[in-house]
Protein backbone atom coordinates (compact mmCIF):
# COMPACT_ATOMS: atom_id res chain seq x y z
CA UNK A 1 -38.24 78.43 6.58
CA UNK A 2 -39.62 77.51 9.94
CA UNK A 3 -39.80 80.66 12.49
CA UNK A 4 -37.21 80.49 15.04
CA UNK A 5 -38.11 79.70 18.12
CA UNK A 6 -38.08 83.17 19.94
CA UNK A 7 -40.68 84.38 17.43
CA UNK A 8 -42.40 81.62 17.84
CA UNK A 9 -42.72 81.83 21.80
CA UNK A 10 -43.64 86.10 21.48
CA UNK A 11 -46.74 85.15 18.73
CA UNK A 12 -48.08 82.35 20.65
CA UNK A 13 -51.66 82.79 22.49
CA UNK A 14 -50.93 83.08 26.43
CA UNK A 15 -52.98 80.92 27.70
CA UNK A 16 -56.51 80.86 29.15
CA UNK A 17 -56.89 84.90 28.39
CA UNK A 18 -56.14 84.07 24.77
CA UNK A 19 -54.12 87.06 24.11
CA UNK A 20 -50.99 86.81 21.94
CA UNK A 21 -48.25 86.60 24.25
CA UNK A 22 -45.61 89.35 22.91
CA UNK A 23 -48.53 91.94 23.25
CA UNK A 24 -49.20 90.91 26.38
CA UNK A 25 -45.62 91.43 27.71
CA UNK A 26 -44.98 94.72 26.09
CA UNK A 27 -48.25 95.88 27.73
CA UNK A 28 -47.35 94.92 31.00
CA UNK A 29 -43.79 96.81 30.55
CA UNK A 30 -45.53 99.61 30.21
CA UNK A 31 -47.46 99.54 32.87
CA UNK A 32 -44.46 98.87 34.99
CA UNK A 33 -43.12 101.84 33.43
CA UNK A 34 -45.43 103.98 34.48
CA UNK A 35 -45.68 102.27 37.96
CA UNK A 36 -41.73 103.36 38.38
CA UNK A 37 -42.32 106.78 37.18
CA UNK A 38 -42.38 106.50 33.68
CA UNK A 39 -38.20 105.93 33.35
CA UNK A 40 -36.50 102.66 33.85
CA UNK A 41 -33.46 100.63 33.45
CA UNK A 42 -33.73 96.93 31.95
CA UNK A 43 -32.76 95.20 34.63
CA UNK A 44 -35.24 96.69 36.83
CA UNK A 45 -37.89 95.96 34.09
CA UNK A 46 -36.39 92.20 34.26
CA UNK A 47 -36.25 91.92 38.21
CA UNK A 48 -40.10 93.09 38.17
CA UNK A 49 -41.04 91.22 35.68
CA UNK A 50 -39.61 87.85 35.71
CA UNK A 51 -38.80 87.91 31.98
CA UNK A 52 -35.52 87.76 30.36
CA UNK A 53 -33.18 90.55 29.10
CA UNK A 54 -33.05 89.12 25.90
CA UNK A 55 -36.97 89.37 25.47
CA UNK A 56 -37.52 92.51 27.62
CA UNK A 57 -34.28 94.25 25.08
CA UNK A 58 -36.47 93.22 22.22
CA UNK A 59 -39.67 94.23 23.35
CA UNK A 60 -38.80 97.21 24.05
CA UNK A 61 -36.77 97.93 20.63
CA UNK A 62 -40.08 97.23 18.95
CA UNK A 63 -41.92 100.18 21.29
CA UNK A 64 -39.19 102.70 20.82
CA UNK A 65 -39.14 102.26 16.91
CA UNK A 66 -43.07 103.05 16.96
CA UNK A 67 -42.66 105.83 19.55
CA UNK A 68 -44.65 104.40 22.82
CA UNK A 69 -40.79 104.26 24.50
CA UNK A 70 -38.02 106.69 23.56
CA UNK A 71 -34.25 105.79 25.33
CA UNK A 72 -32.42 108.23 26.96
CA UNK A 73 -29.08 109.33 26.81
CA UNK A 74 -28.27 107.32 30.17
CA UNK A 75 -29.14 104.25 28.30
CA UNK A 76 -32.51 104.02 30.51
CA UNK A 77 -35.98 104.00 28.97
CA UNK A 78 -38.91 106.34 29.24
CA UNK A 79 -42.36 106.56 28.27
CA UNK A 80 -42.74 108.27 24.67
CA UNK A 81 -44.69 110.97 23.36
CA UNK A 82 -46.96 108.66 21.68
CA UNK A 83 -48.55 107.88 24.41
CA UNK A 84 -49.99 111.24 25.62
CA UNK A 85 -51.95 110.93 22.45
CA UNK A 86 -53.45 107.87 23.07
CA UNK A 87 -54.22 108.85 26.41
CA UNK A 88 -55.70 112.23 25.72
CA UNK A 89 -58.75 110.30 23.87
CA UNK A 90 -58.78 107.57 26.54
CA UNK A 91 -59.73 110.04 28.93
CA UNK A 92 -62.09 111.86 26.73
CA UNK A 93 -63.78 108.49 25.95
CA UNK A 94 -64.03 107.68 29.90
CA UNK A 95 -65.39 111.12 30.11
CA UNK A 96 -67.91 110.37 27.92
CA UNK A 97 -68.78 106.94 29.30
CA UNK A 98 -69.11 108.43 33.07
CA UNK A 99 -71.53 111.12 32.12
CA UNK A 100 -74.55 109.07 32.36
CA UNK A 101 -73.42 108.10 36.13
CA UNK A 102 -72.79 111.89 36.79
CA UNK A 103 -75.99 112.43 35.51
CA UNK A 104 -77.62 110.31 38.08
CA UNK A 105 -75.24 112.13 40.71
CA UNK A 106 -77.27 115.00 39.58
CA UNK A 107 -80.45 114.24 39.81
CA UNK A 108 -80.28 112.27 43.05
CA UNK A 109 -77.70 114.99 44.75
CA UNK A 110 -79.04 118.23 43.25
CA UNK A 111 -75.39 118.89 43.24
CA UNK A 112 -72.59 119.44 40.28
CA UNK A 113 -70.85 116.13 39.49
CA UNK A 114 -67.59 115.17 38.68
CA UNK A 115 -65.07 112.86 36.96
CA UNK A 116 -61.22 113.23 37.74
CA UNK A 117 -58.10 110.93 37.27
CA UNK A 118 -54.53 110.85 38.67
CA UNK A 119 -52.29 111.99 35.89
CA UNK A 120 -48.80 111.63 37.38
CA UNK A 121 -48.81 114.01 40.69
CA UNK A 122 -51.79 115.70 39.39
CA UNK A 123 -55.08 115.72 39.71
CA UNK A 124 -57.08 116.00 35.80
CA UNK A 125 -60.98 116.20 35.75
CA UNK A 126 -62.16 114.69 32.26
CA UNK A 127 -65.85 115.21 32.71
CA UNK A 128 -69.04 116.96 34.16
CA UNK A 129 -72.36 117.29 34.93
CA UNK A 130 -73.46 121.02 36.17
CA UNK A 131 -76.27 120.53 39.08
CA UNK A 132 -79.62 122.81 38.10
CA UNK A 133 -79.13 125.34 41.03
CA UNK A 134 -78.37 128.61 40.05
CA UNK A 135 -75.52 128.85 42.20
CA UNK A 136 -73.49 125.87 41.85
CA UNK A 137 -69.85 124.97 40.98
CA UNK A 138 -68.54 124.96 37.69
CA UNK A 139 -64.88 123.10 37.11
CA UNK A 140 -63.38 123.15 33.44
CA UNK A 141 -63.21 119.65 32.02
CA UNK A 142 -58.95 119.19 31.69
CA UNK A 143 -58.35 121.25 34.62
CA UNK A 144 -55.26 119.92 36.79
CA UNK A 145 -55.11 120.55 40.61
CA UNK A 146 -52.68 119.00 42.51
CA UNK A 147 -54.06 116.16 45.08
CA UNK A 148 -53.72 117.57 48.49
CA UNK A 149 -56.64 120.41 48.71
CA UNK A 150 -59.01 117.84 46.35
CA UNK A 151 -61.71 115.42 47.65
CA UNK A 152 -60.67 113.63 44.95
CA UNK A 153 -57.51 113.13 45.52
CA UNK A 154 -57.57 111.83 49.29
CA UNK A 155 -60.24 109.67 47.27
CA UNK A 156 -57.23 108.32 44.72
CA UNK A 157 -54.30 108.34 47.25
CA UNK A 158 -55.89 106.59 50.03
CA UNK A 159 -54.52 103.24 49.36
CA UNK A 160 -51.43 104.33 48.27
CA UNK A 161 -48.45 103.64 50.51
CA UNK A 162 -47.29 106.26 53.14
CA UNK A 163 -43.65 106.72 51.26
CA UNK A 164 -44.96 107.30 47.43
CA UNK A 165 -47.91 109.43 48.89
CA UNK A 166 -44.77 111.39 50.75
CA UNK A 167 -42.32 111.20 47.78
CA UNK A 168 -45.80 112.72 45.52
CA UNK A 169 -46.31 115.51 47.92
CA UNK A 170 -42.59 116.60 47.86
CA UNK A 171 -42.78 116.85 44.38
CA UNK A 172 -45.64 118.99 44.20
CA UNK A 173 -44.82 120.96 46.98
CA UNK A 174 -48.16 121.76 49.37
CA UNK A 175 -49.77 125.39 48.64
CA UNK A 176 -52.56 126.74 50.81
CA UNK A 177 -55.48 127.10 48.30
CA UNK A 178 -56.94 127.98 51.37
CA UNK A 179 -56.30 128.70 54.97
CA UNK A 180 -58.10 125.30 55.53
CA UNK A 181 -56.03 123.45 52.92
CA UNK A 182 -53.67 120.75 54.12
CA UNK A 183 -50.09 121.90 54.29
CA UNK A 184 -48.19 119.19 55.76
CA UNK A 185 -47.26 115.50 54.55
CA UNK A 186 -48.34 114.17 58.44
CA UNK A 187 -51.65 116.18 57.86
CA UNK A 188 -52.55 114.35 54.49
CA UNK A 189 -51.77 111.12 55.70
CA UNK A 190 -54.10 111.80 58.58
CA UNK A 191 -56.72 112.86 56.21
CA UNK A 192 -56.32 109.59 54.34
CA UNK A 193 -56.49 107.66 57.17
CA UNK A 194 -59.82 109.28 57.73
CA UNK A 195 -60.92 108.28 54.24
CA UNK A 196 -60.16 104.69 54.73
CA UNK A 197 -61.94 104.31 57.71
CA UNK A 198 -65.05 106.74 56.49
CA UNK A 199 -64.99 104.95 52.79
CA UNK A 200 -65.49 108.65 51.10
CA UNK A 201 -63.42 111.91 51.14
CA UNK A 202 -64.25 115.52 51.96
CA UNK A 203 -62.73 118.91 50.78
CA UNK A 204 -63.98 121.45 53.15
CA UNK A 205 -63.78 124.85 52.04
CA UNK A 206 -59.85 123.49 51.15
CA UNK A 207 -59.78 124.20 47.64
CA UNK A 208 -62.24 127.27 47.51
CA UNK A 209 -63.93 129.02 50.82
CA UNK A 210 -67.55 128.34 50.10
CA UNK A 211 -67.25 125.10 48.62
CA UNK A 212 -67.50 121.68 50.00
CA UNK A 213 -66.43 118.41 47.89
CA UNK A 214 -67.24 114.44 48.57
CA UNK A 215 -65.85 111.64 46.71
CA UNK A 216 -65.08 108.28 46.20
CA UNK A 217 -62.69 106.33 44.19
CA UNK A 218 -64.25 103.92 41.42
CA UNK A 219 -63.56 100.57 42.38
CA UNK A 220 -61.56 98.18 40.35
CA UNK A 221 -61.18 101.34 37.74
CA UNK A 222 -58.60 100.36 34.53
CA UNK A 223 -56.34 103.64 35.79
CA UNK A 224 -56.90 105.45 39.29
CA UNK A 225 -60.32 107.14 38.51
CA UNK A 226 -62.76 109.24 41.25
CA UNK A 227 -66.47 111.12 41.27
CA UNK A 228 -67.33 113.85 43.04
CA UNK A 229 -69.79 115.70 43.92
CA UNK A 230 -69.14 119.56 44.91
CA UNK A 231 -71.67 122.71 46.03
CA UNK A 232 -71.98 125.21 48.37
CA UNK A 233 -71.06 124.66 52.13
CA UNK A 234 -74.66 125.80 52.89
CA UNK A 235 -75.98 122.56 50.97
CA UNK A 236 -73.34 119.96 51.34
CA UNK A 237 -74.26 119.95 54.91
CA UNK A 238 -73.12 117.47 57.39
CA UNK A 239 -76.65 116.33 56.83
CA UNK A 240 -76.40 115.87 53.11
CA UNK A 241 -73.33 114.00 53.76
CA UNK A 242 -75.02 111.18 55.20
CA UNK A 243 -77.81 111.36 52.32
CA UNK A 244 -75.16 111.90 49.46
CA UNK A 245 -71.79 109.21 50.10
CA UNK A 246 -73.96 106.11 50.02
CA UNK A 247 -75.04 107.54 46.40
CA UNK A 248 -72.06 108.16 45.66
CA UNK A 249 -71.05 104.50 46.73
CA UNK A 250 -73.64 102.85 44.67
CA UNK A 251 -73.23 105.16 41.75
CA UNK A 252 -69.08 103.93 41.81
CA UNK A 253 -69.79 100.69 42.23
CA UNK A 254 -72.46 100.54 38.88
CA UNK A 255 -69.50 102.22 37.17
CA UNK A 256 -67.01 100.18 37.94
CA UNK A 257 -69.11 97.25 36.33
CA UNK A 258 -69.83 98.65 33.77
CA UNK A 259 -66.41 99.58 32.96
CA UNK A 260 -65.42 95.84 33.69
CA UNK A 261 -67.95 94.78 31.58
CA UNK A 262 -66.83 96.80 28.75
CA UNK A 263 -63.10 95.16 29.20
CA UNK A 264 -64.74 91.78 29.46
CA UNK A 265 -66.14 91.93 25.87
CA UNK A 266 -63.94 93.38 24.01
């Protein structure tokens, strides 16, 4: 019997990428998913996405019955627990990958370097290379900090929009790590106005007294990713600043390629 014509259409490349089309589209529903906050209605999936109910319905039957999508009681959909899985060793294997670029953070910076992502509101660091100093900062690989005392995450929110960096920080809330942490929505948005125009972020003594932080977002990265480097206020000097962000820079940019290259191949 010949396939109907809606099975047809779902197993059918998609073009110039080559990809089959139905795993292409349940992809990008999750993605949109996680864009709205990992819970949607279908119609909102449908308005975003240009595709059909019919389709999106049946898409997204297939990813609750193998667990990436669960549906709520309210009839909307949410991300499922399969996914934390999957992105547990996602991270772990971008960890991995980075550590040769931390390395060189290392060596050229003399200071600890670091690896973080934006995990929902929070802040996750999934890798690290200690500097050689015998004083020198030490952050536990799967430790979550929330974004607003971080250099790394002015470095992840500074192209977000004004109202979903708000709507974030009221659902965090805004401790004081610090009486130089930022404790007001106005005063973050300030400080990522700052990182725009500077191209690199600073923690000052915001997340720990002693400790100063700079870091830049990785270009172009396949989920919101940021290095760091982090050390002593005595050493990251305004000084080493100026020496340290354009390493930084470079060391984000040969990262980010490398990480494009990777999704070009495979």
């Amino acid at each position: 019997m010949p396939p109907s014509h809606a099975s047809t259409s779902d197993s059918k490349p998609a073009g110039p990428s080559g990809g089959v089309q139905s795993l292409e589209r349940a992809f990008d529903l999750l993605e949109r998913m996680a864009d709205a906050g990992g819970e949607v209605g279908l119609s909102e999936l449908s308005a975003s996405s240009g595709l059909p109910l019919p389709t999106i319905h049946r898409l997204m039957r297939t990813l609750v019955v193998c667990g990436y999508v669960r549906q709520q009681p309210n009839r909307r959909y949410a991300l499922g627990p399969r996914l934390i899985r999957l992105g547990e060793s996602a991270s772990r294997l971008l960890g991995t990958w980075a550590r040769p670029y931390l390395q060189r953070l290392v060596e050229e910076t003399g200071e600890t370097a670091n690896m973080a992502l934006l995990d929902g509101d929070e802040i996750v660091y999934v890798a690290q290379v200690p500097s050689k100093h015998s004083m020198r900062m030490f952050t536990e690989v799967g430790r979550r900090v929330l974004p607003h005392s971080t250099g790394v995450g002015k470095a992840l929110l500074a192209n977000t929009p004004a109202d979903e960096v708000r709507a974030l920080l009221a659902r965090t809330g805004m401790p004081a790590a610090t009486e130089k942490t930022i404790t007001t929505p106005d005063g973050f948005l300030d400080a990522l106005d700052l990182v725009r125009r500077a191209g690199y972020a600073v923690d000052d003594n915001e997340q720990e007294i002693g400790v100063r932080c700079l870091a830049v977002s990785v270009p172009n990265s396949p989920t919101s990713a940021a290095i760091s480097i982090s050390g002593p206020a005595g050493r990251v000097t305004e000084a080493a600043t100026e020496r340290i962000v354009p390493i930084l820079q470079q060391v984000a940019k040969e990262l980010s390629e490398a990480l494009a290259s990777s999704g070009a191949t495979s």
